[in-house]
Protein backbone atom coordinates (compact mmCIF):
# COMPACT_ATOMS: atom_id res chain seq x y z
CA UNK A 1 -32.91 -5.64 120.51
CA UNK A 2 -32.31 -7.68 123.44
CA UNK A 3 -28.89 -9.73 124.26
CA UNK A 4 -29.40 -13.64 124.21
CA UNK A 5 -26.97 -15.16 125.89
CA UNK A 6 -26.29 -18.89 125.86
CA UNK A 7 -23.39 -20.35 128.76
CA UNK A 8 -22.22 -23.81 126.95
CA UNK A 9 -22.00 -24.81 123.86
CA UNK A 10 -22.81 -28.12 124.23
CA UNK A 11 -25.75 -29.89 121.65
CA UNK A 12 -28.34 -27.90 124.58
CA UNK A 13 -26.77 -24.40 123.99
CA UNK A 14 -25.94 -25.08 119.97
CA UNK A 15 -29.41 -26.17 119.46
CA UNK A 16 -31.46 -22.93 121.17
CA UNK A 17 -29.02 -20.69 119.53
CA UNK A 18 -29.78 -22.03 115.93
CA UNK A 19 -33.75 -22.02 116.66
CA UNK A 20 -33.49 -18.31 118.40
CA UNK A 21 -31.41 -16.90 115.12
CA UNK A 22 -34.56 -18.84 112.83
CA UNK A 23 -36.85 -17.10 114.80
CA UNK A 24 -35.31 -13.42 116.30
CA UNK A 25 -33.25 -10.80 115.00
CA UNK A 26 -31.56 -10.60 118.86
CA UNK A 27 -28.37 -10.55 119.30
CA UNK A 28 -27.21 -13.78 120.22
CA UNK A 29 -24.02 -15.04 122.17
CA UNK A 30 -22.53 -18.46 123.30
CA UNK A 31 -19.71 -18.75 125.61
CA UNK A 32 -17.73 -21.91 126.37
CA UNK A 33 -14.30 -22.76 128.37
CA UNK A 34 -14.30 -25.55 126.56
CA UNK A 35 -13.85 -25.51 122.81
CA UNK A 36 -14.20 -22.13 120.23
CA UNK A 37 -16.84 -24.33 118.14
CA UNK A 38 -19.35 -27.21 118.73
CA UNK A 39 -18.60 -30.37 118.00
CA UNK A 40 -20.41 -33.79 118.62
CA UNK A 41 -19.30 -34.98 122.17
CA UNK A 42 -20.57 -38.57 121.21
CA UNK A 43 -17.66 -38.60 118.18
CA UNK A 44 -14.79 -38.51 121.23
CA UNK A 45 -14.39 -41.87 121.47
CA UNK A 46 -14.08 -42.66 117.69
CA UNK A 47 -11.46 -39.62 117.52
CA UNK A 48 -8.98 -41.70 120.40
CA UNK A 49 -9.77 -45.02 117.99
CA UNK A 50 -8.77 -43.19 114.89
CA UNK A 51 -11.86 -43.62 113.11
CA UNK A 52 -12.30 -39.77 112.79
CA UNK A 53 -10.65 -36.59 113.60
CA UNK A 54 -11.45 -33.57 115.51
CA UNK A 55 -12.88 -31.75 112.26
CA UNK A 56 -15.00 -34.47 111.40
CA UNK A 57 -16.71 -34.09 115.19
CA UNK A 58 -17.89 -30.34 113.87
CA UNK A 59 -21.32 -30.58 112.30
CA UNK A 60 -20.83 -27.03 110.61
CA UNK A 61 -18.02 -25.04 108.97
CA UNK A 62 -16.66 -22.50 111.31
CA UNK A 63 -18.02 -19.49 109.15
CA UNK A 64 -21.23 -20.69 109.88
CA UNK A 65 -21.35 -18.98 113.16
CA UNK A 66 -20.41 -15.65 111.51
CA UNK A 67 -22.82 -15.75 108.31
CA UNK A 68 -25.67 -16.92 111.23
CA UNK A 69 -24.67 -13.50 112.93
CA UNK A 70 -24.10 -16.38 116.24
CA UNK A 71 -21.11 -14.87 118.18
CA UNK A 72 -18.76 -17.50 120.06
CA UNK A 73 -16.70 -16.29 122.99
CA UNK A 74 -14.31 -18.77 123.98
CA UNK A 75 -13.64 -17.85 127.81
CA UNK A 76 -14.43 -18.96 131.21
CA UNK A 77 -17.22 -17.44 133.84
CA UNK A 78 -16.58 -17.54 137.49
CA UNK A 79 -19.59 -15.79 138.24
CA UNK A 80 -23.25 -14.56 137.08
CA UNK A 81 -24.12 -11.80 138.91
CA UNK A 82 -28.22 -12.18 138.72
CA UNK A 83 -29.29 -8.49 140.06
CA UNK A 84 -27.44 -6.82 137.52
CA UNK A 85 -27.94 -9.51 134.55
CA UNK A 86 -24.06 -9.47 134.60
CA UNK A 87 -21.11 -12.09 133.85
CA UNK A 88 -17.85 -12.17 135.25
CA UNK A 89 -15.30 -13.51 133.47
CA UNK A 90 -12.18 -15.01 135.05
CA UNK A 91 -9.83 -12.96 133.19
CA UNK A 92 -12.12 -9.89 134.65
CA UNK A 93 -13.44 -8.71 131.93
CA UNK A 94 -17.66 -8.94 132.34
CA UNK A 95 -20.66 -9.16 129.85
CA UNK A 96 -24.61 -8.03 130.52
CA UNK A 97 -27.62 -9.97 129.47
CA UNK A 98 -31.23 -9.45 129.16
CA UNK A 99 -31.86 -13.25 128.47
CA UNK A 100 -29.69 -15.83 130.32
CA UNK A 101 -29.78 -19.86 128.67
CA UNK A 102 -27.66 -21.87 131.28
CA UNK A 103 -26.67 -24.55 129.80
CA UNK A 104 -23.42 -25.85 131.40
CA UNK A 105 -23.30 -29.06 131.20
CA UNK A 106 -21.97 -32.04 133.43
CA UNK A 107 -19.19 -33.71 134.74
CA UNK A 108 -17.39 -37.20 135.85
CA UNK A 109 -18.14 -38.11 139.42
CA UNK A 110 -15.73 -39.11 141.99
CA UNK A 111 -16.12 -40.82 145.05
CA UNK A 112 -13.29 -39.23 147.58
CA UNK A 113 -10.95 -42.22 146.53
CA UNK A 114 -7.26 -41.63 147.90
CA UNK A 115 -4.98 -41.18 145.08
CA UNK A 116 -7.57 -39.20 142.43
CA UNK A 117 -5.91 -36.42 141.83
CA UNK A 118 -3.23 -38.57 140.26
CA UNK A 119 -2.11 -37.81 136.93
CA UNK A 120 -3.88 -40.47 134.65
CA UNK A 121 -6.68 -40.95 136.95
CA UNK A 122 -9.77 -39.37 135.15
CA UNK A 123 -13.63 -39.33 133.70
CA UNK A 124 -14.38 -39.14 129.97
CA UNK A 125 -16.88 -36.05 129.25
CA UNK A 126 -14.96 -33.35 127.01
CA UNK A 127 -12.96 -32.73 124.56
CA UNK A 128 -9.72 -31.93 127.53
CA UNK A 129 -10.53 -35.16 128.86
CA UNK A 130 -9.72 -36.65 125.40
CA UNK A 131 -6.70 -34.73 125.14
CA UNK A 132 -5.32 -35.89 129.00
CA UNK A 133 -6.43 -39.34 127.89
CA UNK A 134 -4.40 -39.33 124.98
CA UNK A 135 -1.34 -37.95 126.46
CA UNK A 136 -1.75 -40.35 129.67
CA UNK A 137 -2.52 -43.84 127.75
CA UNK A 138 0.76 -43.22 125.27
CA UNK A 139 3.11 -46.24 125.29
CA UNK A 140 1.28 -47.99 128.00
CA UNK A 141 0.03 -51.15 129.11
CA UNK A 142 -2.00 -51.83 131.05
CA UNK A 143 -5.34 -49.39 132.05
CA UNK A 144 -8.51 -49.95 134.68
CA UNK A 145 -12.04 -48.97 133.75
CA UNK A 146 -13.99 -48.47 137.46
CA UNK A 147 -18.04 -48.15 137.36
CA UNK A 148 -19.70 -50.28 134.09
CA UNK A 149 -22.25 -48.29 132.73
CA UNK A 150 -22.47 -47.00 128.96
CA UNK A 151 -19.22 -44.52 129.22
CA UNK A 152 -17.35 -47.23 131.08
CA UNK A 153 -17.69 -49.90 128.08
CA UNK A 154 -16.83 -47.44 125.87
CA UNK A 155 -13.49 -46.43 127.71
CA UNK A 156 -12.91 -50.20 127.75
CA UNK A 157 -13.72 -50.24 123.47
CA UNK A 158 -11.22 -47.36 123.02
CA UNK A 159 -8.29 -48.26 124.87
CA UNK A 160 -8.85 -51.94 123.90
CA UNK A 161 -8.35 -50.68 120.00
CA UNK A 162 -4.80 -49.79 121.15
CA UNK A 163 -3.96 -52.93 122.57
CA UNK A 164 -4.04 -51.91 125.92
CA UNK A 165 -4.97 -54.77 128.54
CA UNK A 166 -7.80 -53.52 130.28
CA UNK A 167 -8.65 -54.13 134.09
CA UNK A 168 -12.64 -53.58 134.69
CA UNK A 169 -14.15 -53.20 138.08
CA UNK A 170 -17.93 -53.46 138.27
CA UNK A 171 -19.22 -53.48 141.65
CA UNK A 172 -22.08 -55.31 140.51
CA UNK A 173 -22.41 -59.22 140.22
CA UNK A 174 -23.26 -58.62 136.01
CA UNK A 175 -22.30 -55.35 133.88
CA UNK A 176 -24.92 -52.56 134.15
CA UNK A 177 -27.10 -55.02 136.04
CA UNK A 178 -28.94 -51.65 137.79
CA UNK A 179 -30.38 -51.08 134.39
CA UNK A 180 -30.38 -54.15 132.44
CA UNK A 181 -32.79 -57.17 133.74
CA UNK A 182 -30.59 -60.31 134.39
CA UNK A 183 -30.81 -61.88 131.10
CA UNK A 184 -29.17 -59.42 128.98
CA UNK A 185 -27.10 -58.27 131.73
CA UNK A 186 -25.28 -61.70 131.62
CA UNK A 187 -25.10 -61.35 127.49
CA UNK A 188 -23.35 -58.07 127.36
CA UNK A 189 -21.01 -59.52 130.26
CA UNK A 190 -20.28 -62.48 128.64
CA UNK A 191 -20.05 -60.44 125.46
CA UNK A 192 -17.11 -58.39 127.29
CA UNK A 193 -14.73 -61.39 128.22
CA UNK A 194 -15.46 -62.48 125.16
CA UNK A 195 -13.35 -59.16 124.04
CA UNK A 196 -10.39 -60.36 126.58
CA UNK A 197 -11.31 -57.45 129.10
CA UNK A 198 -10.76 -58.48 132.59
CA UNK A 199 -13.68 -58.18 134.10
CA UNK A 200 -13.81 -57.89 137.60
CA UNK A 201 -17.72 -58.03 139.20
CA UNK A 202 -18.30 -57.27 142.64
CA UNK A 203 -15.57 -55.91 143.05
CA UNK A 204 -15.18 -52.00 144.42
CA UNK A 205 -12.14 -49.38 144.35
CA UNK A 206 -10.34 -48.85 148.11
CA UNK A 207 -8.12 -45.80 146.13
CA UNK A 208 -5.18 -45.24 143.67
CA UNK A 209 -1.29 -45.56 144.50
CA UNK A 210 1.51 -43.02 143.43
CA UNK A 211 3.83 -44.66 141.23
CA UNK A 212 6.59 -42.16 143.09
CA UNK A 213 6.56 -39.69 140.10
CA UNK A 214 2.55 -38.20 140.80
CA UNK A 215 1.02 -40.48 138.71
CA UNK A 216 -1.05 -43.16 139.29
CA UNK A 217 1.09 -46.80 139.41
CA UNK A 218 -1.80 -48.51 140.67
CA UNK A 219 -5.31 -49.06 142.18
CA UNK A 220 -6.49 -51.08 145.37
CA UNK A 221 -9.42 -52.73 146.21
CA UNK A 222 -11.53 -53.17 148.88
CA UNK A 223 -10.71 -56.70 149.18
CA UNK A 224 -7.78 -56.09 149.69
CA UNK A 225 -5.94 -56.55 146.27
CA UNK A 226 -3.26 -54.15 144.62
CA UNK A 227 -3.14 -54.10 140.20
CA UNK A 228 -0.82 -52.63 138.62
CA UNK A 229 -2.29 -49.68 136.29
CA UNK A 230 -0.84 -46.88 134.04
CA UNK A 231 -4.32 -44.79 133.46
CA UNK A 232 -7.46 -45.16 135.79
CA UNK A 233 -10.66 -44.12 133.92
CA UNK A 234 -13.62 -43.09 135.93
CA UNK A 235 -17.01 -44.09 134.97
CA UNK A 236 -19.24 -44.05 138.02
CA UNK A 237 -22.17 -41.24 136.35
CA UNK A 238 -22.20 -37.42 136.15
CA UNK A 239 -22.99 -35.25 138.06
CA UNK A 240 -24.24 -31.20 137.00
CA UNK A 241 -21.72 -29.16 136.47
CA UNK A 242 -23.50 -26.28 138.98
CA UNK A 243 -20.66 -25.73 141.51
CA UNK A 244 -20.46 -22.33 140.69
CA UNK A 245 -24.00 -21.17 140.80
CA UNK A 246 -24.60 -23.02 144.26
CA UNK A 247 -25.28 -20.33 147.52
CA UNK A 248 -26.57 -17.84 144.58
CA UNK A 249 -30.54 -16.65 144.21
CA UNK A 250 -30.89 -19.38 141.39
CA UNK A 251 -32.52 -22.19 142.96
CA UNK A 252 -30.77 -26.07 142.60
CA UNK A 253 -31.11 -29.17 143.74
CA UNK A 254 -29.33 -32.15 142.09
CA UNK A 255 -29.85 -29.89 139.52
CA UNK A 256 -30.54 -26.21 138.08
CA UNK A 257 -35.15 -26.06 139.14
CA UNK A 258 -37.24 -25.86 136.21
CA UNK A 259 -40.65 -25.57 135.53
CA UNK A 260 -42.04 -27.18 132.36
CA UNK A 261 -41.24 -24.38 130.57
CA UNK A 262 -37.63 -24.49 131.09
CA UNK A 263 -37.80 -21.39 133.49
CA UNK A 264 -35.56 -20.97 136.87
CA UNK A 265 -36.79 -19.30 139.69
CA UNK A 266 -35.16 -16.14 138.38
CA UNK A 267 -36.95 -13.71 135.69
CA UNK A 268 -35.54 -13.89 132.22
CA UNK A 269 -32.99 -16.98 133.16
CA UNK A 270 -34.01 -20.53 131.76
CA UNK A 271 -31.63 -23.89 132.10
CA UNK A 272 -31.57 -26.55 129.37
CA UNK A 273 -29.53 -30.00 129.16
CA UNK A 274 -27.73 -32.35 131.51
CA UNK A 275 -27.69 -29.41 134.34
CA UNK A 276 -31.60 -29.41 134.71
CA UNK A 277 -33.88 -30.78 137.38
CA UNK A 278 -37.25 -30.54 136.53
CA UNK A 279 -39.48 -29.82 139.24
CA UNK A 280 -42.40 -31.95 137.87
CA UNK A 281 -40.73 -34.46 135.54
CA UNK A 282 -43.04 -34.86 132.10
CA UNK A 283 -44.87 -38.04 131.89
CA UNK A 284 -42.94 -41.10 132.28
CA UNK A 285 -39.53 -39.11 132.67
CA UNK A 286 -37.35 -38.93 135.27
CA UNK A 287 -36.10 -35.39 137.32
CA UNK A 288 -32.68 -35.53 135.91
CA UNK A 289 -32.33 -37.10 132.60
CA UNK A 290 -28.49 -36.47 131.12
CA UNK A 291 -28.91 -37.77 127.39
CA UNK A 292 -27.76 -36.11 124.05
CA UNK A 293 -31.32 -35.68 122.43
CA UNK A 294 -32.95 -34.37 125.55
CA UNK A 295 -30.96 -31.56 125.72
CA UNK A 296 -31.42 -31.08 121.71
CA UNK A 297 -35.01 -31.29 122.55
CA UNK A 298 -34.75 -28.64 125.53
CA UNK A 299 -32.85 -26.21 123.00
CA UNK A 300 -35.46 -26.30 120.57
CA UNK A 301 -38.61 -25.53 123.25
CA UNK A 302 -36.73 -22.79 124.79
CA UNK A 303 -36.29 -20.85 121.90
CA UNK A 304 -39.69 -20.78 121.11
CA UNK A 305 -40.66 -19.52 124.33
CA UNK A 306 -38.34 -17.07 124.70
CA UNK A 307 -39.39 -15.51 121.00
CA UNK A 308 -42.94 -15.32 121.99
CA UNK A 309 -44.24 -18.79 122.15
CA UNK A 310 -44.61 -19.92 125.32
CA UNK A 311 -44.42 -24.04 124.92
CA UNK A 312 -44.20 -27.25 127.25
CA UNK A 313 -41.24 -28.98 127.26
CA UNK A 314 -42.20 -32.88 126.01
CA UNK A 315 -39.70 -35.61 125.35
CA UNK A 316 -42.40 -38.04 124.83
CA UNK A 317 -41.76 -41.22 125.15
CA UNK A 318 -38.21 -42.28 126.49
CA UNK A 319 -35.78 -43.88 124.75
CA UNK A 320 -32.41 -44.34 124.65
CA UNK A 321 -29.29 -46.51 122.17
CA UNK A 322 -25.83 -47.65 122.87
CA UNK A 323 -22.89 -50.16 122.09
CA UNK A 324 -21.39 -53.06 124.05
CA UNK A 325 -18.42 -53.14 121.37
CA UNK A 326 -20.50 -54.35 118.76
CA UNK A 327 -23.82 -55.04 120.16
CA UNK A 328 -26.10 -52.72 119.39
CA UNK A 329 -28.88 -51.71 122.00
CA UNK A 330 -31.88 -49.69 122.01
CA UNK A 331 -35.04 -49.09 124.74
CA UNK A 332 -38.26 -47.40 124.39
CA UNK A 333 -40.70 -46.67 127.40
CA UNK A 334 -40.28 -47.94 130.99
CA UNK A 335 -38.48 -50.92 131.13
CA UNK A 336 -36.85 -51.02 134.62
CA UNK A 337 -34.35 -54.24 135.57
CA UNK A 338 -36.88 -56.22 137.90
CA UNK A 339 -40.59 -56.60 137.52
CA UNK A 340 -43.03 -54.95 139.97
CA UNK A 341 -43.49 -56.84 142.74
CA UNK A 342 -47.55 -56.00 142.95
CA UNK A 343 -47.56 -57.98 139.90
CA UNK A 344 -49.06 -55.22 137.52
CA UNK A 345 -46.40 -55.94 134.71
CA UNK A 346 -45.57 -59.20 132.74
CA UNK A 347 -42.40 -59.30 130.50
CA UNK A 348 -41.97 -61.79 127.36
CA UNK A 349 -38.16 -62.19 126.88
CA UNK A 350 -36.70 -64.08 123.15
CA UNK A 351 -32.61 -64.85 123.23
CA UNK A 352 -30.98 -66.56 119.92
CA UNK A 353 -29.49 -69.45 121.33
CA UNK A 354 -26.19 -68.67 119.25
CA UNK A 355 -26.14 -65.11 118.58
CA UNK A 356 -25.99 -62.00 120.69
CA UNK A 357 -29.55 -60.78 119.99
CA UNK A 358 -32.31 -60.63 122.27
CA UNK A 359 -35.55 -58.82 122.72
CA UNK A 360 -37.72 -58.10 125.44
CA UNK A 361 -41.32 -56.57 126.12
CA UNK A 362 -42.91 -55.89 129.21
CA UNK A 363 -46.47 -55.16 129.33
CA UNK A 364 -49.36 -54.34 131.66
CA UNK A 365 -51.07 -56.79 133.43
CA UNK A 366 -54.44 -56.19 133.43
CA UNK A 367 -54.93 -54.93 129.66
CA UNK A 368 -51.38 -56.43 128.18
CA UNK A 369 -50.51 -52.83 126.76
CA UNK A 370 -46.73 -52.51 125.96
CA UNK A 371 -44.67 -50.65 128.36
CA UNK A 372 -41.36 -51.09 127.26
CA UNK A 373 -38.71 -52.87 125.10
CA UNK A 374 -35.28 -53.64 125.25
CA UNK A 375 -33.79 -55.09 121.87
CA UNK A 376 -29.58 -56.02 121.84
CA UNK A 377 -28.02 -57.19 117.88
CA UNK A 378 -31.22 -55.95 115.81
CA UNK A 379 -32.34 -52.61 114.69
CA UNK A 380 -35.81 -51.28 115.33
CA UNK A 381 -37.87 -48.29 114.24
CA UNK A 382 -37.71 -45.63 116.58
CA UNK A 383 -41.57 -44.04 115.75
CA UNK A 384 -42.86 -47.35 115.52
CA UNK A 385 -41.96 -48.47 118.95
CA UNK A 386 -43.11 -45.11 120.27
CA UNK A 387 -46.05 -45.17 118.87
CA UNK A 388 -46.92 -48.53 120.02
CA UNK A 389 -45.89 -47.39 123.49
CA UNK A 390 -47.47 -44.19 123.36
CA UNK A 391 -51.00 -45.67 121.89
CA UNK A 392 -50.61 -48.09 124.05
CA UNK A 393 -50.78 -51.16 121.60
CA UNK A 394 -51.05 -55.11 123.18
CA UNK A 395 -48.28 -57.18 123.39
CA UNK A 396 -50.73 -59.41 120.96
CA UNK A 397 -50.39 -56.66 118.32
CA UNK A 398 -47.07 -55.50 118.68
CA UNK A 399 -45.66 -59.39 118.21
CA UNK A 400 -48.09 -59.67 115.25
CA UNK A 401 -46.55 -56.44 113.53
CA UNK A 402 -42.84 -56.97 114.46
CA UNK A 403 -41.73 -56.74 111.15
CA UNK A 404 -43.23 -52.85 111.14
CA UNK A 405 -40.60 -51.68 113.34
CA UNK A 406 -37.37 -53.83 111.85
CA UNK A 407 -34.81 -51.49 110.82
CA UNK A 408 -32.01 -53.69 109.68
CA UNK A 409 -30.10 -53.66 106.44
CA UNK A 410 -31.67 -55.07 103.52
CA UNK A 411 -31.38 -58.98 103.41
CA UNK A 412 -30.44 -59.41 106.90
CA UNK A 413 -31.86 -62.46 108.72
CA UNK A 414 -35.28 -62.09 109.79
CA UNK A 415 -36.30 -63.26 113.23
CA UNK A 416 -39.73 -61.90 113.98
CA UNK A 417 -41.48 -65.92 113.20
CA UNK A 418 -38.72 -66.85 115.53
CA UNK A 419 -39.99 -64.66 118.15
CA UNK A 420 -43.85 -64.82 117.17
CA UNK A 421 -43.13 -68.67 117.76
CA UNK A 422 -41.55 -68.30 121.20
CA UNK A 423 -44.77 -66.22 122.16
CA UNK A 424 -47.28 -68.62 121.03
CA UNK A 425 -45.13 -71.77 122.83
CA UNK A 426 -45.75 -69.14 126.03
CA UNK A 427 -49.21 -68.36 125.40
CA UNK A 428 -50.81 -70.91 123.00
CA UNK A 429 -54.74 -69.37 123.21
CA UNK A 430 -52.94 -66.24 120.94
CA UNK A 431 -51.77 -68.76 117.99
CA UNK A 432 -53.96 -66.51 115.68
CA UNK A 433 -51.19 -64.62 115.50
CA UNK A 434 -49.17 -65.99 113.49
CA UNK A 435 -50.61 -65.66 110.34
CA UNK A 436 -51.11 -62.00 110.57
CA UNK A 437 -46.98 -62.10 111.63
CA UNK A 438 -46.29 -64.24 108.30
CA UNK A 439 -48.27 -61.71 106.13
CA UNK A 440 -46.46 -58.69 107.56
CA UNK A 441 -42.93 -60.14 107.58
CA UNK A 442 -43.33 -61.44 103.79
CA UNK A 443 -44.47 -58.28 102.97
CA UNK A 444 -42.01 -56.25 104.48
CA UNK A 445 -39.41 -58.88 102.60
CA UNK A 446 -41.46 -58.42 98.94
CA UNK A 447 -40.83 -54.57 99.46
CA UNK A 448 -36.66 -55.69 99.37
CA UNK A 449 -36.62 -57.49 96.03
């Protein structure tokens, strides 16, 4: 019987362990620094708003681990000893292997800013980071969010539900205007003044002040300007948490290597989750892709290729969901922030011209097959889309069979003849689409009543 052993017990570690114990009789061991059981890193930020607690954030009872024969070791490593298949704890105590999983994890970048080692100057990633964040933002004020991005709009939402005037510093001239095209970058940043956050675009961080006591009293920009601040949090990406393994026989780059397998350089030692690089991304992915179901996905292929299966790692097609306070966004496929300049891709783009809710397509071309989607204030269907992608469907049929993918509650407003109509006003040779639209959207509504 060999020794599994798993290093994080994050959704990437959690997820191979349950699809090894299906499949082996092995013993199996996870070891964390962080917390004794798994809980849903996601949940954090609805824990500081008091929508949940800590309890509600595990998805299983903590005799689950036990009954599933799954030991948990709640300790830190300071060093893998590869040769000898051997962990060193920091308290010195060690553990063997015969099967290594590294899956570690990542953490808040920092820039070298004077001042951020200040108490109250920090990321958002674990469950400690909660806990600092909590004790730092009692009984104050006033906060600053620097970097935009998807963890930086949610510090904003959760210090904002405390009444806590937020400063937010976005280098760029929009919010997350790197990812987003223009449009929707301007509606989720006029979406967040609309929330009374002071938004401050091109605008970068210089470094933190002391406040005389070792905490931070305030932040300074590079234009010269000093604001006030009680708590400075950090949102400028992650990095992988690989410190320690760096100058060892594993090989790294931004990342821990992989091979579509999951496999490291070293025999009998795979990597899984936001730590991984792949050396040849799958189709359409990139290198380094740090997203909750990717590394759920990575747990699950490892497992079977460690028990005997050898199989491909394959995330299919990408997608990806979020909240700007309480728009909802999802994207499917490619769907970068500017066109190609060679011209090869088109985009159709439909904005309510009241509501927060937008969707855009961007397709080939030469043979108008879908690419990629962005949709902001409506639900979709996540295998629709991907299957349209995937098969690569026309714009011309995905617009006629828009009311396949909708996914909002039953007897919202419909807007798929809205959109069908904005098409056809943009390309009026395809009007024979909208009777195929009306026939799919009425019958999607018949199925309601």
């Amino acid at each position: 019987m060999r020794n599994i052993v798993i290093l994080g017990n994050g959704i990437a570690g959690i997820t191979a362990a349950r699809e090894l114990r299906k499949r082996t009789n092995d013993a199996i061991t996870v070891i964390s620094a962080e917390t004794p059981h798994f809980f849903s890193r996601t949940a954090l930020m609805y824990i500081y708003m008091g929508h949940m607690e800590y309890h509600h954030t595990k998805p299983y009872e903590d005799w689950f681990w036990e009954k599933n024969r799954i030991s948990l070791v709640q300790n830190t490593v300071r060093s893998i000893d590869f040769a000898n298949k051997l962990l060193n704890y920091a308290d010195g105590q060690t553990l063997t292997y015969d099967v290594l999983i590294l899956a570690v994890g990542s953490a808040p970048n920092m820039a070298g800013w004077p001042g951020q080692e200040l108490r109250g100057v920090q990321g958002l990633y674990g469950k400690p980071d909660l806990d600092r964040m909590e004790a730092d933002t009692k009984d104050i004020t006033h906060a600053a969010v620097i970097g935009g991005g998807l963890i930086g709009i949610e510090l904003c939402e959760m210090m904002h539900s405390r009444g806590i005037h937020i400063t937010f510093l976005v280098r760029e001239k929009t919010f997350w205007s790197a990812i987003l095209p223009a449009e929707e970058s301007e509606m989720v940043t006029r979406h967040i003044c609309a929330h009374h956050i002071d938004l401050r675009t091109e605008t970068e961080l210089a470094g933190f002040q002391d406040d005389g006591s070792g905490r931070v009293g305030a932040l300074l920009t590079k234009a010269g300007e000093t604001i006030p601040v009680q708590f400075a949090g950090v949102s400028i990406g992650v990095h992988a948490n690989i410190d320690m393994l760096k100058g060892t026989a594993l090989e790294t780059d931004r990342g821990i290597l992989v091979n579509p397998f999951l496999e490291t350089n070293l025999p009998d030692v795979y990597a899984i989750g936001d730590c991984v690089q792949h050396r040849t991304p799958p189709p359409g992915r990139k290198p380094v892709e740090q997203i909750w179901y990717t590394g759920r996905m990575m747990g699950e292929t490892v497992a079977q290729t460690i028990t005997g299966t050898p199989t491909l790692y394959k995330p299919g097609v990408f997608f990806n969901s979020a909240k700007f306070f309480d728009i909802e966004y999802q994207t499917y496929g490619n769907l970068p922030s500017f066109l190609p300049e060679d011209g090869s891709e088109e985009t159709f783009y439909w904005q309510h011209a009241t509501k927060n809710i937008a969707l855009r397509i961007n397709y080939r071309s030469k043979d108008h097959a879908v690419t990629g989607m962005n949709v902001l204030g409506m639900r979709q269907r996540q295998n629709v889309w991907q299957d349209w992608i995937a098969g690569q469907q026309s714009i011309r049929h995905v617009i006629e069979h828009l009311a396949e993918a909708n996914f909002d509650p039953e007897f919202s407003k419909q807007y798929e003849l809205d959109i069908l109509n904005r098409y056809n006003r943009q390309h009026p040779d395809r009007l024979v689409a909208l009777l195929k639209a009306k026939k799919g959207l009425f019958g999607k509504l018949s199925q309601h009543r």
